[in-house]
Structures are given as C-alpha cells and as structure tokens.
N, C-alpha and C. Protein backbone atom coordinates (compact mmCIF):
# COMPACT_ATOMS: atom_id res chain seq x y z
N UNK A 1 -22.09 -1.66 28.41
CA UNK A 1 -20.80 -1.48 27.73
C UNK A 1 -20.20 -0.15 28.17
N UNK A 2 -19.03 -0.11 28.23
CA UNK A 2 -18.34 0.71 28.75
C UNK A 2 -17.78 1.48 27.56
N UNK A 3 -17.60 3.11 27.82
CA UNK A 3 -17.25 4.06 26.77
C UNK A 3 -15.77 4.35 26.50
N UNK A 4 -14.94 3.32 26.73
CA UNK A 4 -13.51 3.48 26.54
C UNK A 4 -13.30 3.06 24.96
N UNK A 5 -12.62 3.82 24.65
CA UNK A 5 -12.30 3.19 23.29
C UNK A 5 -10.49 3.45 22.86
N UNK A 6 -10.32 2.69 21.67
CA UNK A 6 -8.95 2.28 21.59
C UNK A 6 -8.39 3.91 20.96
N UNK A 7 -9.76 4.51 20.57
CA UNK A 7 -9.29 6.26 20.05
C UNK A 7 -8.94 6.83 21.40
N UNK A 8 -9.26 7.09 22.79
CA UNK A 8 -8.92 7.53 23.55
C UNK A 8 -7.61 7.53 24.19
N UNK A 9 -7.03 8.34 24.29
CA UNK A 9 -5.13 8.53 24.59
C UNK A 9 -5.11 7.93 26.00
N UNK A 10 -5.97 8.35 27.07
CA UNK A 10 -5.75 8.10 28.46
C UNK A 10 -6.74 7.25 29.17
N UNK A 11 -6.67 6.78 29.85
CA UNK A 11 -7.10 5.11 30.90
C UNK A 11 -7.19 6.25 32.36
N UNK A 12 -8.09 6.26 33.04
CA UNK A 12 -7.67 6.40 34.70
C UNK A 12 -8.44 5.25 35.25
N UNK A 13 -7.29 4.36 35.43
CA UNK A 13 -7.40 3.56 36.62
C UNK A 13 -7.21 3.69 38.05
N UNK A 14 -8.36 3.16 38.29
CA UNK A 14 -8.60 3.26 39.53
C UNK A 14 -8.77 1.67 40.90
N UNK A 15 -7.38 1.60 41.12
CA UNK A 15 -7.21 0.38 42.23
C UNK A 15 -7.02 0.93 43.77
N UNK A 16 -7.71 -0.11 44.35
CA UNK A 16 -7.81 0.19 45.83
C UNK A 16 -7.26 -0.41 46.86
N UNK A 17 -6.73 0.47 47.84
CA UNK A 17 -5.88 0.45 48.99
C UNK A 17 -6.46 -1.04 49.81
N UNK A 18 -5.78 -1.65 50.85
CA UNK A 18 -6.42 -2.61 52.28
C UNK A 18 -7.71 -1.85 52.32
N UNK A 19 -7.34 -0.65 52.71
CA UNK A 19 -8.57 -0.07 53.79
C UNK A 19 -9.75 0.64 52.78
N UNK A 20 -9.67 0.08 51.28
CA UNK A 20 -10.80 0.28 50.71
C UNK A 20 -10.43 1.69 50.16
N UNK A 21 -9.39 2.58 50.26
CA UNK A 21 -9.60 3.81 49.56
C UNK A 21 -8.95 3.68 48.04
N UNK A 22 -9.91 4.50 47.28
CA UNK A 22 -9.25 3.60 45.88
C UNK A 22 -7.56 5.02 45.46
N UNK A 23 -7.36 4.72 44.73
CA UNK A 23 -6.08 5.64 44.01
C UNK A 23 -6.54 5.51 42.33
N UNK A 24 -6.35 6.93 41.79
CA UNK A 24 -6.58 6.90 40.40
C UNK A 24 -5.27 7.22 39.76
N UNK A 25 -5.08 6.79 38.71
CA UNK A 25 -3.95 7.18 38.39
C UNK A 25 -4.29 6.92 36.86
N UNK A 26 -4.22 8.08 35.85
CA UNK A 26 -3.95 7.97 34.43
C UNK A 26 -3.08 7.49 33.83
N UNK A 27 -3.26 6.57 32.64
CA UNK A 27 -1.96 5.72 32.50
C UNK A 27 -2.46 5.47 30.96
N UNK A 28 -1.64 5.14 29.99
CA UNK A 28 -1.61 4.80 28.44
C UNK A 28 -1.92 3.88 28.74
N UNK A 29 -2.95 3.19 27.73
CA UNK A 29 -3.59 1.80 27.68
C UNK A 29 -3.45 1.89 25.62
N UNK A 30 -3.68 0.50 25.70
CA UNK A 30 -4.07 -0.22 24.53
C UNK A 30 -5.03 -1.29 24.21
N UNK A 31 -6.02 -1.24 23.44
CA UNK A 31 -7.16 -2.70 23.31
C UNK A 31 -6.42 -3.44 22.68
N UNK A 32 -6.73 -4.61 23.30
CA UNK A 32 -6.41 -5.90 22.31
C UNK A 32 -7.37 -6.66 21.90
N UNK A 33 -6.59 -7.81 21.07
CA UNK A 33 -8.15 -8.73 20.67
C UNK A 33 -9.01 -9.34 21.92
N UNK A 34 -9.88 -9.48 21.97
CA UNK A 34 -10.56 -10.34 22.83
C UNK A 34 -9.82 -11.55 23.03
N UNK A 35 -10.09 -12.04 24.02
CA UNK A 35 -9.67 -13.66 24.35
C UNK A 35 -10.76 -14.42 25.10
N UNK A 36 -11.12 -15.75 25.39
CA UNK A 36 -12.06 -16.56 25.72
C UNK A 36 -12.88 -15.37 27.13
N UNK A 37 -12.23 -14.85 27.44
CA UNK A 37 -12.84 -14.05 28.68
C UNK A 37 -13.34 -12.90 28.09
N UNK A 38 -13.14 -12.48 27.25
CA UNK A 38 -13.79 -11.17 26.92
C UNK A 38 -13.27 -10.10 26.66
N UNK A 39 -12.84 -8.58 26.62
CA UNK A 39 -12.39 -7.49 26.10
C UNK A 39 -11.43 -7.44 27.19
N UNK A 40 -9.90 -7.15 26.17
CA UNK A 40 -8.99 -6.74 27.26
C UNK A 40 -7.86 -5.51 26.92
N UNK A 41 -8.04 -4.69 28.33
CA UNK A 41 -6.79 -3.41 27.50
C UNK A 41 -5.61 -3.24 28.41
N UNK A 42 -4.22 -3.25 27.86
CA UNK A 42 -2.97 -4.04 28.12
C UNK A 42 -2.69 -2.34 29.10
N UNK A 43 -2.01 -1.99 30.19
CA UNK A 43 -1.17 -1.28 30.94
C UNK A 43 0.07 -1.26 31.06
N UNK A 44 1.11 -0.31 30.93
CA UNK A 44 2.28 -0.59 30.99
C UNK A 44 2.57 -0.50 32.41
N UNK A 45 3.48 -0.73 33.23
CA UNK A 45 4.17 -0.33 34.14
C UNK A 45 5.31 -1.09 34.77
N UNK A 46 5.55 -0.61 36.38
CA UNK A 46 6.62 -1.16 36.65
C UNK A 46 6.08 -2.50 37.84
N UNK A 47 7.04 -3.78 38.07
CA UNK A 47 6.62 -4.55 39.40
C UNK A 47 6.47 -4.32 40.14
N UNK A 48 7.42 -3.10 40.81
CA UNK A 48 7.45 -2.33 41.83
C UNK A 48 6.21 -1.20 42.03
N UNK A 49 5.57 -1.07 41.33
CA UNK A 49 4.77 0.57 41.20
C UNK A 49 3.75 0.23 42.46
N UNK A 50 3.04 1.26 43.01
CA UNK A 50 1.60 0.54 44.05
C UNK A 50 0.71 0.26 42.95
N UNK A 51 -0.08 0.66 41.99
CA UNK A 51 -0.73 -0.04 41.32
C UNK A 51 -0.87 -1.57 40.96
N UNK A 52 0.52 -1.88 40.57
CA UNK A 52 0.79 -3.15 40.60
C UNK A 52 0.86 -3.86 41.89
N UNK A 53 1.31 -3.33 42.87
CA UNK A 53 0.80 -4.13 43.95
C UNK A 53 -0.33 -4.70 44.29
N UNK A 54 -1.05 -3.09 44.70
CA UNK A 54 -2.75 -3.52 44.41
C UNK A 54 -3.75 -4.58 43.50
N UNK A 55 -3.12 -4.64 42.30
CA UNK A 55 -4.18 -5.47 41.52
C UNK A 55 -3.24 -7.21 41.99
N UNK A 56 -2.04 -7.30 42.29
CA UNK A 56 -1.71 -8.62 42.63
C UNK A 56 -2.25 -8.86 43.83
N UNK A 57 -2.56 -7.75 44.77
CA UNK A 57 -3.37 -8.11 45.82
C UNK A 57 -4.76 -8.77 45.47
N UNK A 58 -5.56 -8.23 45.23
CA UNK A 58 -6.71 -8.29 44.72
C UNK A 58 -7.67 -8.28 43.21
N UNK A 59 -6.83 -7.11 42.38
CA UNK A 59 -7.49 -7.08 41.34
C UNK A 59 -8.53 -6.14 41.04
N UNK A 60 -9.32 -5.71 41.58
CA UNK A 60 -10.62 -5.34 42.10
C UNK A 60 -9.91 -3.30 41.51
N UNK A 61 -10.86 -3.44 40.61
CA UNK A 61 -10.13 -1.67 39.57
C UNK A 61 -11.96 -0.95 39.21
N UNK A 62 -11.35 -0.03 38.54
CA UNK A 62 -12.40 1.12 38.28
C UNK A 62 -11.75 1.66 36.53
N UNK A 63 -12.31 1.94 35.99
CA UNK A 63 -11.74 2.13 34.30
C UNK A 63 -12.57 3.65 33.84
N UNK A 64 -12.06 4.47 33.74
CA UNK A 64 -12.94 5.57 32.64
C UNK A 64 -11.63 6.55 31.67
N UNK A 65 -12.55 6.23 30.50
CA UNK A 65 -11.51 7.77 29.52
C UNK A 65 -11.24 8.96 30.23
N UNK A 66 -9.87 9.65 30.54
CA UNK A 66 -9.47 10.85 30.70
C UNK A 66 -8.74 11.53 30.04
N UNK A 67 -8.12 12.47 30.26
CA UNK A 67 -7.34 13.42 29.64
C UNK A 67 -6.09 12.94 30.30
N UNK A 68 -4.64 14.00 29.82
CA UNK A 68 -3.30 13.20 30.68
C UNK A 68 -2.89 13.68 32.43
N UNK A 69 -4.17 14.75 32.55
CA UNK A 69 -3.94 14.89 33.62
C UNK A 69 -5.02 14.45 34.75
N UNK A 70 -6.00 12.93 33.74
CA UNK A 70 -6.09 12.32 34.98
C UNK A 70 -7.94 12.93 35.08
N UNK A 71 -8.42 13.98 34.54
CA UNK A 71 -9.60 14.57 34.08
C UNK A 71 -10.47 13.59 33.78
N UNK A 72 -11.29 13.08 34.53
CA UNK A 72 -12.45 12.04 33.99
C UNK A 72 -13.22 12.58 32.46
N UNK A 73 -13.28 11.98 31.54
CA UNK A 73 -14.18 12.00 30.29
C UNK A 73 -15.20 11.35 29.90
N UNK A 74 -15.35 10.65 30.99
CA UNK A 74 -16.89 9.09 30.40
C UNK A 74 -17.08 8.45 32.17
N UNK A 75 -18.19 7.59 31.57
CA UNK A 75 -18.39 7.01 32.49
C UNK A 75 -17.58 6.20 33.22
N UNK A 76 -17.29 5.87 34.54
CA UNK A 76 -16.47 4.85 35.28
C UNK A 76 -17.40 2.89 34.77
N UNK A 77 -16.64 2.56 34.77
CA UNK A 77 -16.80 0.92 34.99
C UNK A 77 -16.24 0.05 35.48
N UNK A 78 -16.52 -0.54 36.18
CA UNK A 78 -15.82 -2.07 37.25
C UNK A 78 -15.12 -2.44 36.22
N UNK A 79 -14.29 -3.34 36.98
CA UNK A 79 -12.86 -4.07 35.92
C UNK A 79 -12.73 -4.93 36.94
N UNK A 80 -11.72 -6.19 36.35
CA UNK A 80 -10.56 -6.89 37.00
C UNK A 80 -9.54 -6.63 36.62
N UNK A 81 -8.64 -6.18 36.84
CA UNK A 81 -7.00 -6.22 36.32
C UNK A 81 -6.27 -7.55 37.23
N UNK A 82 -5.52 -8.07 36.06
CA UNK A 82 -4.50 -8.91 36.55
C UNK A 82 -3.19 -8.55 35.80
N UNK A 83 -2.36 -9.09 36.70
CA UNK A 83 -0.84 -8.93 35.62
C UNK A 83 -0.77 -10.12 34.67
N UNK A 84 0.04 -9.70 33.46
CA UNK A 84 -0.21 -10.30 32.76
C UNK A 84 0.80 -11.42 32.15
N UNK A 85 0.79 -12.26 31.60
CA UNK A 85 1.30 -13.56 30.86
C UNK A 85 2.51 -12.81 30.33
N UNK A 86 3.44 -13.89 30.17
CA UNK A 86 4.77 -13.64 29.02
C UNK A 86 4.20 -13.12 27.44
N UNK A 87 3.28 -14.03 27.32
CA UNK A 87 2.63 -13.59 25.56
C UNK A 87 1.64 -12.26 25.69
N UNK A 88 1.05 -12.10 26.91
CA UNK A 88 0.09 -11.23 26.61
C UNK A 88 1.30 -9.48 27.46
N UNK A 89 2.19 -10.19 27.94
CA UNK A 89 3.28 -8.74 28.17
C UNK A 89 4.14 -8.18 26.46
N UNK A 90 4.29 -9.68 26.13
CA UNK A 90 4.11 -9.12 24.64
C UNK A 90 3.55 -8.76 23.78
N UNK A 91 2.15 -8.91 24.09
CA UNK A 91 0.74 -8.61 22.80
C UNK A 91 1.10 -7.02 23.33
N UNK A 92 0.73 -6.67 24.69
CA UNK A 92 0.65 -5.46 25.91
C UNK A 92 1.94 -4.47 25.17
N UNK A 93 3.23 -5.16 24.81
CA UNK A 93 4.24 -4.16 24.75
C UNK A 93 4.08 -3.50 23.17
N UNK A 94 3.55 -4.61 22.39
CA UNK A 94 3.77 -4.57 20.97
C UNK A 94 2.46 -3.59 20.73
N UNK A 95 1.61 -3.54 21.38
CA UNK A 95 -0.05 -2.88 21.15
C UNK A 95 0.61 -1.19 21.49
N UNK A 96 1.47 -1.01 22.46
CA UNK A 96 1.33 0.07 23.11
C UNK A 96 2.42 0.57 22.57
N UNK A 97 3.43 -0.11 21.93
CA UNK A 97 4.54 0.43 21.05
C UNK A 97 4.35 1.43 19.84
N UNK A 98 3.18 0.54 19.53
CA UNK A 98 2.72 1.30 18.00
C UNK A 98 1.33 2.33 18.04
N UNK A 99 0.74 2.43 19.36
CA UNK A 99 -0.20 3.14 19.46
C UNK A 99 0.64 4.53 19.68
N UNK A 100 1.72 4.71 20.93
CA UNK A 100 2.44 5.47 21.14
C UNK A 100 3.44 5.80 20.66
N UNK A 101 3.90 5.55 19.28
CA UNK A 101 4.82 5.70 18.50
C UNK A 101 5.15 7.35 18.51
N UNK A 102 6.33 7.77 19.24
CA UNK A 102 7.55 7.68 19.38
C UNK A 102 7.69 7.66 20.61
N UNK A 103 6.72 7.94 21.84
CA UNK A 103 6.76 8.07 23.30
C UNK A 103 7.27 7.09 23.96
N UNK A 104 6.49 5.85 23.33
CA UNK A 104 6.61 4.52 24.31
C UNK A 104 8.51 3.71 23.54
N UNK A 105 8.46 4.45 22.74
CA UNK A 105 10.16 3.84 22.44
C UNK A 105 11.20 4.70 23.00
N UNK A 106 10.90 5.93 23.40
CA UNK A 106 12.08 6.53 24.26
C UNK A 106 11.78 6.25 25.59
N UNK A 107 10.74 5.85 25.69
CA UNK A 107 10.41 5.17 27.61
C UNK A 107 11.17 3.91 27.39
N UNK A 108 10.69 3.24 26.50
CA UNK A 108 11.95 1.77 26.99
C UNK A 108 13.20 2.01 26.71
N UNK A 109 13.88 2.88 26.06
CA UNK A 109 15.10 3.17 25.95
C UNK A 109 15.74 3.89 27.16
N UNK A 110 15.05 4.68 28.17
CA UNK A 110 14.73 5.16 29.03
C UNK A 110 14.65 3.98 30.26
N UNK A 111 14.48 3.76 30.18
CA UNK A 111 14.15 2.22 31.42
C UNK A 111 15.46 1.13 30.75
N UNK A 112 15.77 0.98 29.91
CA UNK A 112 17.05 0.25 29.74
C UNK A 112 18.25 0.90 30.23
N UNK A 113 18.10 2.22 29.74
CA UNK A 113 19.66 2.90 30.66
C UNK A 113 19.78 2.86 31.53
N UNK A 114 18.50 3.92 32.35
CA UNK A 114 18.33 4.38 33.67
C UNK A 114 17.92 3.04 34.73
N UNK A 115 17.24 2.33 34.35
CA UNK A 115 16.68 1.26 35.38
C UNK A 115 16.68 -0.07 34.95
N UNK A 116 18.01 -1.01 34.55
CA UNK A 116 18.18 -1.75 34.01
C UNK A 116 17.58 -3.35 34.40
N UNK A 117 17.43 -3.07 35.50
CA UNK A 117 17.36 -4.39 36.27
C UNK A 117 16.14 -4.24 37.39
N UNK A 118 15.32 -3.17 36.49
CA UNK A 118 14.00 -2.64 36.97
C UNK A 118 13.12 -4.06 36.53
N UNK A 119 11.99 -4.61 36.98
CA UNK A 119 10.99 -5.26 36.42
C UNK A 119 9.66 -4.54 35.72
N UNK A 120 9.41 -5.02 34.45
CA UNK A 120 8.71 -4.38 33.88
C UNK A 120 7.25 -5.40 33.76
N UNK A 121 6.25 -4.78 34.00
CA UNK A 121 5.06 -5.89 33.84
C UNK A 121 3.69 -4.80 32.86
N UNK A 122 2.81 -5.73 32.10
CA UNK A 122 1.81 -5.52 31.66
C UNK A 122 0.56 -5.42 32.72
N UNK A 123 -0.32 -4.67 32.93
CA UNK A 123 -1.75 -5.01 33.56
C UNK A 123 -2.30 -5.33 32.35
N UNK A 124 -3.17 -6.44 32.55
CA UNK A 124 -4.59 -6.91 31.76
C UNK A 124 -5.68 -6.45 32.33
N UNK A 125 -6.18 -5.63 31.79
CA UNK A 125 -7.72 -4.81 32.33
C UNK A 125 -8.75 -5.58 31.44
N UNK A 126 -9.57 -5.95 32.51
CA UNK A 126 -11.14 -6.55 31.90
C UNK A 126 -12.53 -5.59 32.39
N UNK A 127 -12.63 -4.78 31.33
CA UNK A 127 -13.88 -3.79 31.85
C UNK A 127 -15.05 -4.76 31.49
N UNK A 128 -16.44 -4.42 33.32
CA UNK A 128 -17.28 -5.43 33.07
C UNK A 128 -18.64 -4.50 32.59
C-alpha cells in the first residue's frame, strides 16, 4: 500500500517521455471512492498539457506525497493513469472543488475568462 493519503495537499506525478525519461510534476489530487478496479485519485488539468499527453500515450506513471514545490515526502509507487470519463471528470471536478476550496474556484473562473475554449480533462490515477 502506498502512503498517499487524501490529508496530503500535493501528488508528484511522475509520467514518462518515448525515450523512457520520466517528468515529475506536482499537481493537486483528490481520493475518490473506489470503483470495481480499485483506489482512485482524480488530477486536474489541461488536454493540451504534456502530462496529459503522456498518460494517453501510454499511461504508465509514478505517484508519491510532496510538498508544492514538488519535494518528495513518502515513498514512490507505480500507477496507471488514464483520462477520465464524463462522470468521473465530474466526481474529479466536484472532489477537488471542495478539497481546494477557494483555490480551485478562482482557477475555473480563471480558465473561463482567460482560456475559454481551452479543454479541460481529469487524470484517473490508480496507485498499485
């Protein structure tokens, strides 16, 4: 079992390049309920971002608690990330709305002005 927990503020995920080099990048996460597959914690971001590229490439991630600048705090663990469902971009938006209450509501207010016609997607992280 992996030492992430839903008390921890920061996620560094870690997805990897073609040529195998991975990229970490700290990012707000949220747990959700389990589903038939097992433990899952929702990512915000954009369609466009490389992260999101990467996991539609492949999937294939790295998961540990950090600080916001990205500071490892726990152990690393394998994952799959996929992008995620219409319902689970909503479980993903609604989880991370209220965890981050007031941050994550001036970011979408923020992304509605500034980047209207931006695509917005959930990652589904499955730590194994």
């Amino acid at each position: 079992m992996d030492a992430i927990g839903d008390g921890d503020r920061y996620l560094n995920l870690e997805t990897f390049r073609r040529d195998g080099r991975g990229v970490k990048t700290p990012v707000w996460f949220a747990e959700g309920p389990p589903d038939a597959a097992g433990r899952r914690l929702f990512v915000y971001t954009t369609g466009d971002a490389g992260k999101t590229k990467r996991v539609r490439r492949d999937g294939i991630a790295r998961v540990a608690p950090c600080d916001m600048k990205g500071t490892v705090r726990g152990p690393w663990s394998a994952a799959v990330a996929t992008i995620g469902s219409a319902e689970e971009f909503a479980l993903g938006m609604r989880l991370l709305d209220r965890k981050y209450f007031p941050w994550k509501q001036i970011l979408n207010l923020s992304a509605r002005i500034f980047h209207p016609g931006r695509q917005r997607v959930v990652l589904v992280i499955r730590p194994g």
